[in-house]
Protein backbone atom coordinates (compact mmCIF):
# COMPACT_ATOMS: atom_id res chain seq x y z
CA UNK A 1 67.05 171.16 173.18
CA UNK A 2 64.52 169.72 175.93
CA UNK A 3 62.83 167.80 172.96
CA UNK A 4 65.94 165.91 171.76
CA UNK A 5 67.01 164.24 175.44
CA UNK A 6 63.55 162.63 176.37
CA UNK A 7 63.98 161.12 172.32
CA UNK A 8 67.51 159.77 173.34
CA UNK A 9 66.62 158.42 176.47
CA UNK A 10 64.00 156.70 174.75
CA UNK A 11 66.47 154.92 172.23
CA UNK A 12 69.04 154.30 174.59
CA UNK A 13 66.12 152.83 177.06
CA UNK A 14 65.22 150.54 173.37
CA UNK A 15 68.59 149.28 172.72
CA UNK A 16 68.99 148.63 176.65
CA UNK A 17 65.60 146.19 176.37
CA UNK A 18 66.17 144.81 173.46
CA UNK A 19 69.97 143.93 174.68
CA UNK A 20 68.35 142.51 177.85
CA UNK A 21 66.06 139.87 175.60
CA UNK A 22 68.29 138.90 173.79
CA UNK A 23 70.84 137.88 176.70
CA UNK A 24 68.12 136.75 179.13
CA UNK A 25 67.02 134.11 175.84
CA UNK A 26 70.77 133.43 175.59
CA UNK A 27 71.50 132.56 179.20
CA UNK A 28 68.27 131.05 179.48
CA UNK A 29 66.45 133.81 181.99
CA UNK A 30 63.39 134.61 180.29
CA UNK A 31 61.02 132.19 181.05
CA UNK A 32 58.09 131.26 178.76
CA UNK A 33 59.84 132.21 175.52
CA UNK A 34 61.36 129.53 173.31
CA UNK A 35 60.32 127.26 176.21
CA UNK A 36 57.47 124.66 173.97
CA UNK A 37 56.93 123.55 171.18
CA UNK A 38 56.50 125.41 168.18
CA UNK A 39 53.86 125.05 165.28
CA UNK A 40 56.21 122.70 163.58
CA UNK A 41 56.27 120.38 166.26
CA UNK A 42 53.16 119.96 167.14
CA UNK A 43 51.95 118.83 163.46
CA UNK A 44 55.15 116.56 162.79
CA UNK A 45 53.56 113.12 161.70
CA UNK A 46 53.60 110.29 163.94
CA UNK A 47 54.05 107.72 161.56
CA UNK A 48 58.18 109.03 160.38
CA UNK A 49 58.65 108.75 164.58
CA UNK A 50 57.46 105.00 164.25
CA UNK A 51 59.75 103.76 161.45
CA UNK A 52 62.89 105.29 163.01
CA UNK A 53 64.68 104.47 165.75
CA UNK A 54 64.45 107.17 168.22
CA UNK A 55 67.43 108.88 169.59
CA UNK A 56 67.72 110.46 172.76
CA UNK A 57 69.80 113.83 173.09
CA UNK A 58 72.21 114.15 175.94
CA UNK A 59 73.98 116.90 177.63
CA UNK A 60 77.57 116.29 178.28
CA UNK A 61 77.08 115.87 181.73
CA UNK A 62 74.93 113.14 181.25
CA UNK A 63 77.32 111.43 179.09
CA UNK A 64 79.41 109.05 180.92
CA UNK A 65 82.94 107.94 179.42
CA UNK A 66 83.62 104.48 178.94
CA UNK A 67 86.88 103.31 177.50
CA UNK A 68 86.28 101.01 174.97
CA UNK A 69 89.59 98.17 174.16
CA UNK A 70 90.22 97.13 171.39
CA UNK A 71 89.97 93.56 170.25
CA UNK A 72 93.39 91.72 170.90
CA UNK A 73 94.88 90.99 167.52
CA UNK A 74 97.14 88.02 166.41
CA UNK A 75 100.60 89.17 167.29
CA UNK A 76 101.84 87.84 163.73
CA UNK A 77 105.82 86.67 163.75
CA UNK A 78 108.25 88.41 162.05
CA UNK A 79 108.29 85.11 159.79
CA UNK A 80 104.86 85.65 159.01
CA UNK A 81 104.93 89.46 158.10
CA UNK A 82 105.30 90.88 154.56
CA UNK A 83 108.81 91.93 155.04
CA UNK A 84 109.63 94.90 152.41
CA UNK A 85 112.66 95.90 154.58
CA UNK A 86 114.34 94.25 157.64
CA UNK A 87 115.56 96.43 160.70
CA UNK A 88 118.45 94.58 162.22
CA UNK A 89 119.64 96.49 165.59
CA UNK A 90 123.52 95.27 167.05
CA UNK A 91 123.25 95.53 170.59
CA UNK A 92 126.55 95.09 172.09
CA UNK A 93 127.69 91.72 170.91
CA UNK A 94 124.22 90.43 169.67
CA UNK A 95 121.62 91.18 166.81
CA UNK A 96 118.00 91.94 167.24
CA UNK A 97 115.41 92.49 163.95
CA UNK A 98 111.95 94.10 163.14
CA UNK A 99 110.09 93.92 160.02
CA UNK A 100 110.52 98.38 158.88
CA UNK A 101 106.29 98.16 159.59
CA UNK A 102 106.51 97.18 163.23
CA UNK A 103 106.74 99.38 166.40
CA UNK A 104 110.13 99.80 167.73
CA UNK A 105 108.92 97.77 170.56
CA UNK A 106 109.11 94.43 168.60
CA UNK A 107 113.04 94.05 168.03
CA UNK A 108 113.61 90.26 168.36
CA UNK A 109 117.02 88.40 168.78
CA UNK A 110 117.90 86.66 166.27
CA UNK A 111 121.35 84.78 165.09
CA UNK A 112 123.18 85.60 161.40
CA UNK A 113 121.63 82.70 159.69
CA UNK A 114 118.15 83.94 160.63
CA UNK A 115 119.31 86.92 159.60
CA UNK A 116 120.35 85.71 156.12
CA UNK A 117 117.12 83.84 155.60
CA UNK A 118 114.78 87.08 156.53
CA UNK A 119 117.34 89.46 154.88
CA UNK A 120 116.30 87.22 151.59
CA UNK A 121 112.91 87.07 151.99
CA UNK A 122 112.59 91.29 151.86
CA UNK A 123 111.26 92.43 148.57
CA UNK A 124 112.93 96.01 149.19
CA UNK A 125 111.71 99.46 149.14
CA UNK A 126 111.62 101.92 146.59
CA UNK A 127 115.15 102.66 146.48
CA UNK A 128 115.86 99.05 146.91
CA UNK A 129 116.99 98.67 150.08
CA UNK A 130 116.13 95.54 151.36
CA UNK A 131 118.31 95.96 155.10
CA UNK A 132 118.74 98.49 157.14
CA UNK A 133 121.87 98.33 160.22
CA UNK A 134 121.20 100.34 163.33
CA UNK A 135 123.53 100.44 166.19
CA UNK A 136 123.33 101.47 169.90
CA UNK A 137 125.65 103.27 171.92
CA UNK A 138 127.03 99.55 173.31
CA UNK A 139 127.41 97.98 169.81
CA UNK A 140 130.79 96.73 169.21
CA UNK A 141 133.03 96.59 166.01
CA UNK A 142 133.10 92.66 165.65
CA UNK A 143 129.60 92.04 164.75
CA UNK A 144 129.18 94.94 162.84
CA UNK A 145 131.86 93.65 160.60
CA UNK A 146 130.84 89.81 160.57
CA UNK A 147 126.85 90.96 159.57
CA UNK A 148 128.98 93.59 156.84
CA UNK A 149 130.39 90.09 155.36
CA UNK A 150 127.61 88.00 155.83
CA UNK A 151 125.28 89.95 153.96
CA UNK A 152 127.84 90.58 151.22
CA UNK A 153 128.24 86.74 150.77
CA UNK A 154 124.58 86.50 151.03
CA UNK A 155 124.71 88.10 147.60
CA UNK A 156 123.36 91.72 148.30
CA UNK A 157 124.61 94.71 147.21
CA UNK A 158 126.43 97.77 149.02
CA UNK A 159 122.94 99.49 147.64
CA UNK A 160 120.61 97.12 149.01
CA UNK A 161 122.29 97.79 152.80
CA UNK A 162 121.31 101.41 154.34
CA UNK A 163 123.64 101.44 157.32
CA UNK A 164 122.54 103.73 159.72
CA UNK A 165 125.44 106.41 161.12
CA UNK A 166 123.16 107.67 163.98
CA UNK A 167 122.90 105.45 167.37
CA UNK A 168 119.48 104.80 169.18
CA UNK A 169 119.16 103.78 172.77
C-alpha cells in the first residue's frame, strides 16, 4: 500500500503541471514559449512579401470606429418611380400617396386628378392590384367615397382596388 500513494501523487503532481502549461500558454504567463518565430517564419521568401501589399493586424483596441455615410442619393419623385402599386393614405379630408417601394416616410399630398394619372400609370402586382386605400383614425367618409367613384370612372376594377380595413396613425 506505501508503493501505490508516492505513484499517485506522482500522476496527480503530472496532470497538475501539465494543466498549469497549458493555461499559463493560454493566458499568456509562460514566457519564452510560443513567444518568436518559428522555423517557418524565418525561411518564408522575401520576394511573395514584396509583391503584396502588406497588411497590418490590429487588436480591437487599436481599432478605432469611424462611421462611414453613405453617399446622398437622388431623392427620385414619385413621378419618376416605377410605380407597380400606388399607396394612397386619406387623412382627414385630404389624400396623400407613396409608390408600395417607398418608406412610409414619403406619403405626399396629392389631389384626385394626380391621383387618377399615377393610379394609371401602375402596372399592378401579382394579383393585380394596381391601388391600395389606407385610412387613419381622422379619415372621413366623404373622400373615401369620392376616391371609391373616381377610381371606378377611371376604369379600374373592384379587383384592381385593395382597400385596406385596418387604420394606421
Amino acid at each position: 500500500m506505501m508503493r501505490k500513494q508516492p505513484k499517485r501523487m506522482m500522476y496527480a503532481g503530472g496532470g497538475v503541471l501539465i494543466l498549469g502549461i497549458i493555461l499559463g500558454q493560454y493566458l499568456g504567463l509562460t514566457p519564452g514559449i510560443n513567444s518568436g518565430p518559428g522555423e517557418g517564419e524565418e525561411k518564408a521568401e522575401p520576394q511573395a512579401e514584396e509583391s503584396s501589399p502588406s497588411v497590418m493586424a490590429s487588436t480591437e483596441s487599436d481599432m478605432i470606429p469611424v462611421l462611414i455615410q453613405p453617399e446622398p442619393r437622388e431623392q427620385k419623385t414619385l413621378a419618376e418611380l416605377p410605380l407597380q402599386v400606388l399607396d394612397i393614405l386619406i387623412d382627414d379630408r385630404s389624400y396623400k400617396v407613396k409608390a408600395d417601394s417607398q418608406p412610409r416616410e414619403k406619403y405626399q399630398p396629392a389631389d384626385i386628378q394626380t391621383i387618377l394619372t399615377l393610379a394609371g400609370r401602375a402596372t399592378g402586382d401579382e394579383d393585380g392590384v394596381k391601388v391600395r386605400v389606407y385610412r387613419t383614425g381622422s379619415a372621413r367618409v366623404v373622400p373615401e367615397k369620392t376616391l371609391k367613384e373616381e377610381l371606378t370612372k377611371s376604369g379600374l376594377n373592384a379587383h384592381q382596388v385593395e382597400w385596406k380595413s385596418h387604420l394606421i396613425d
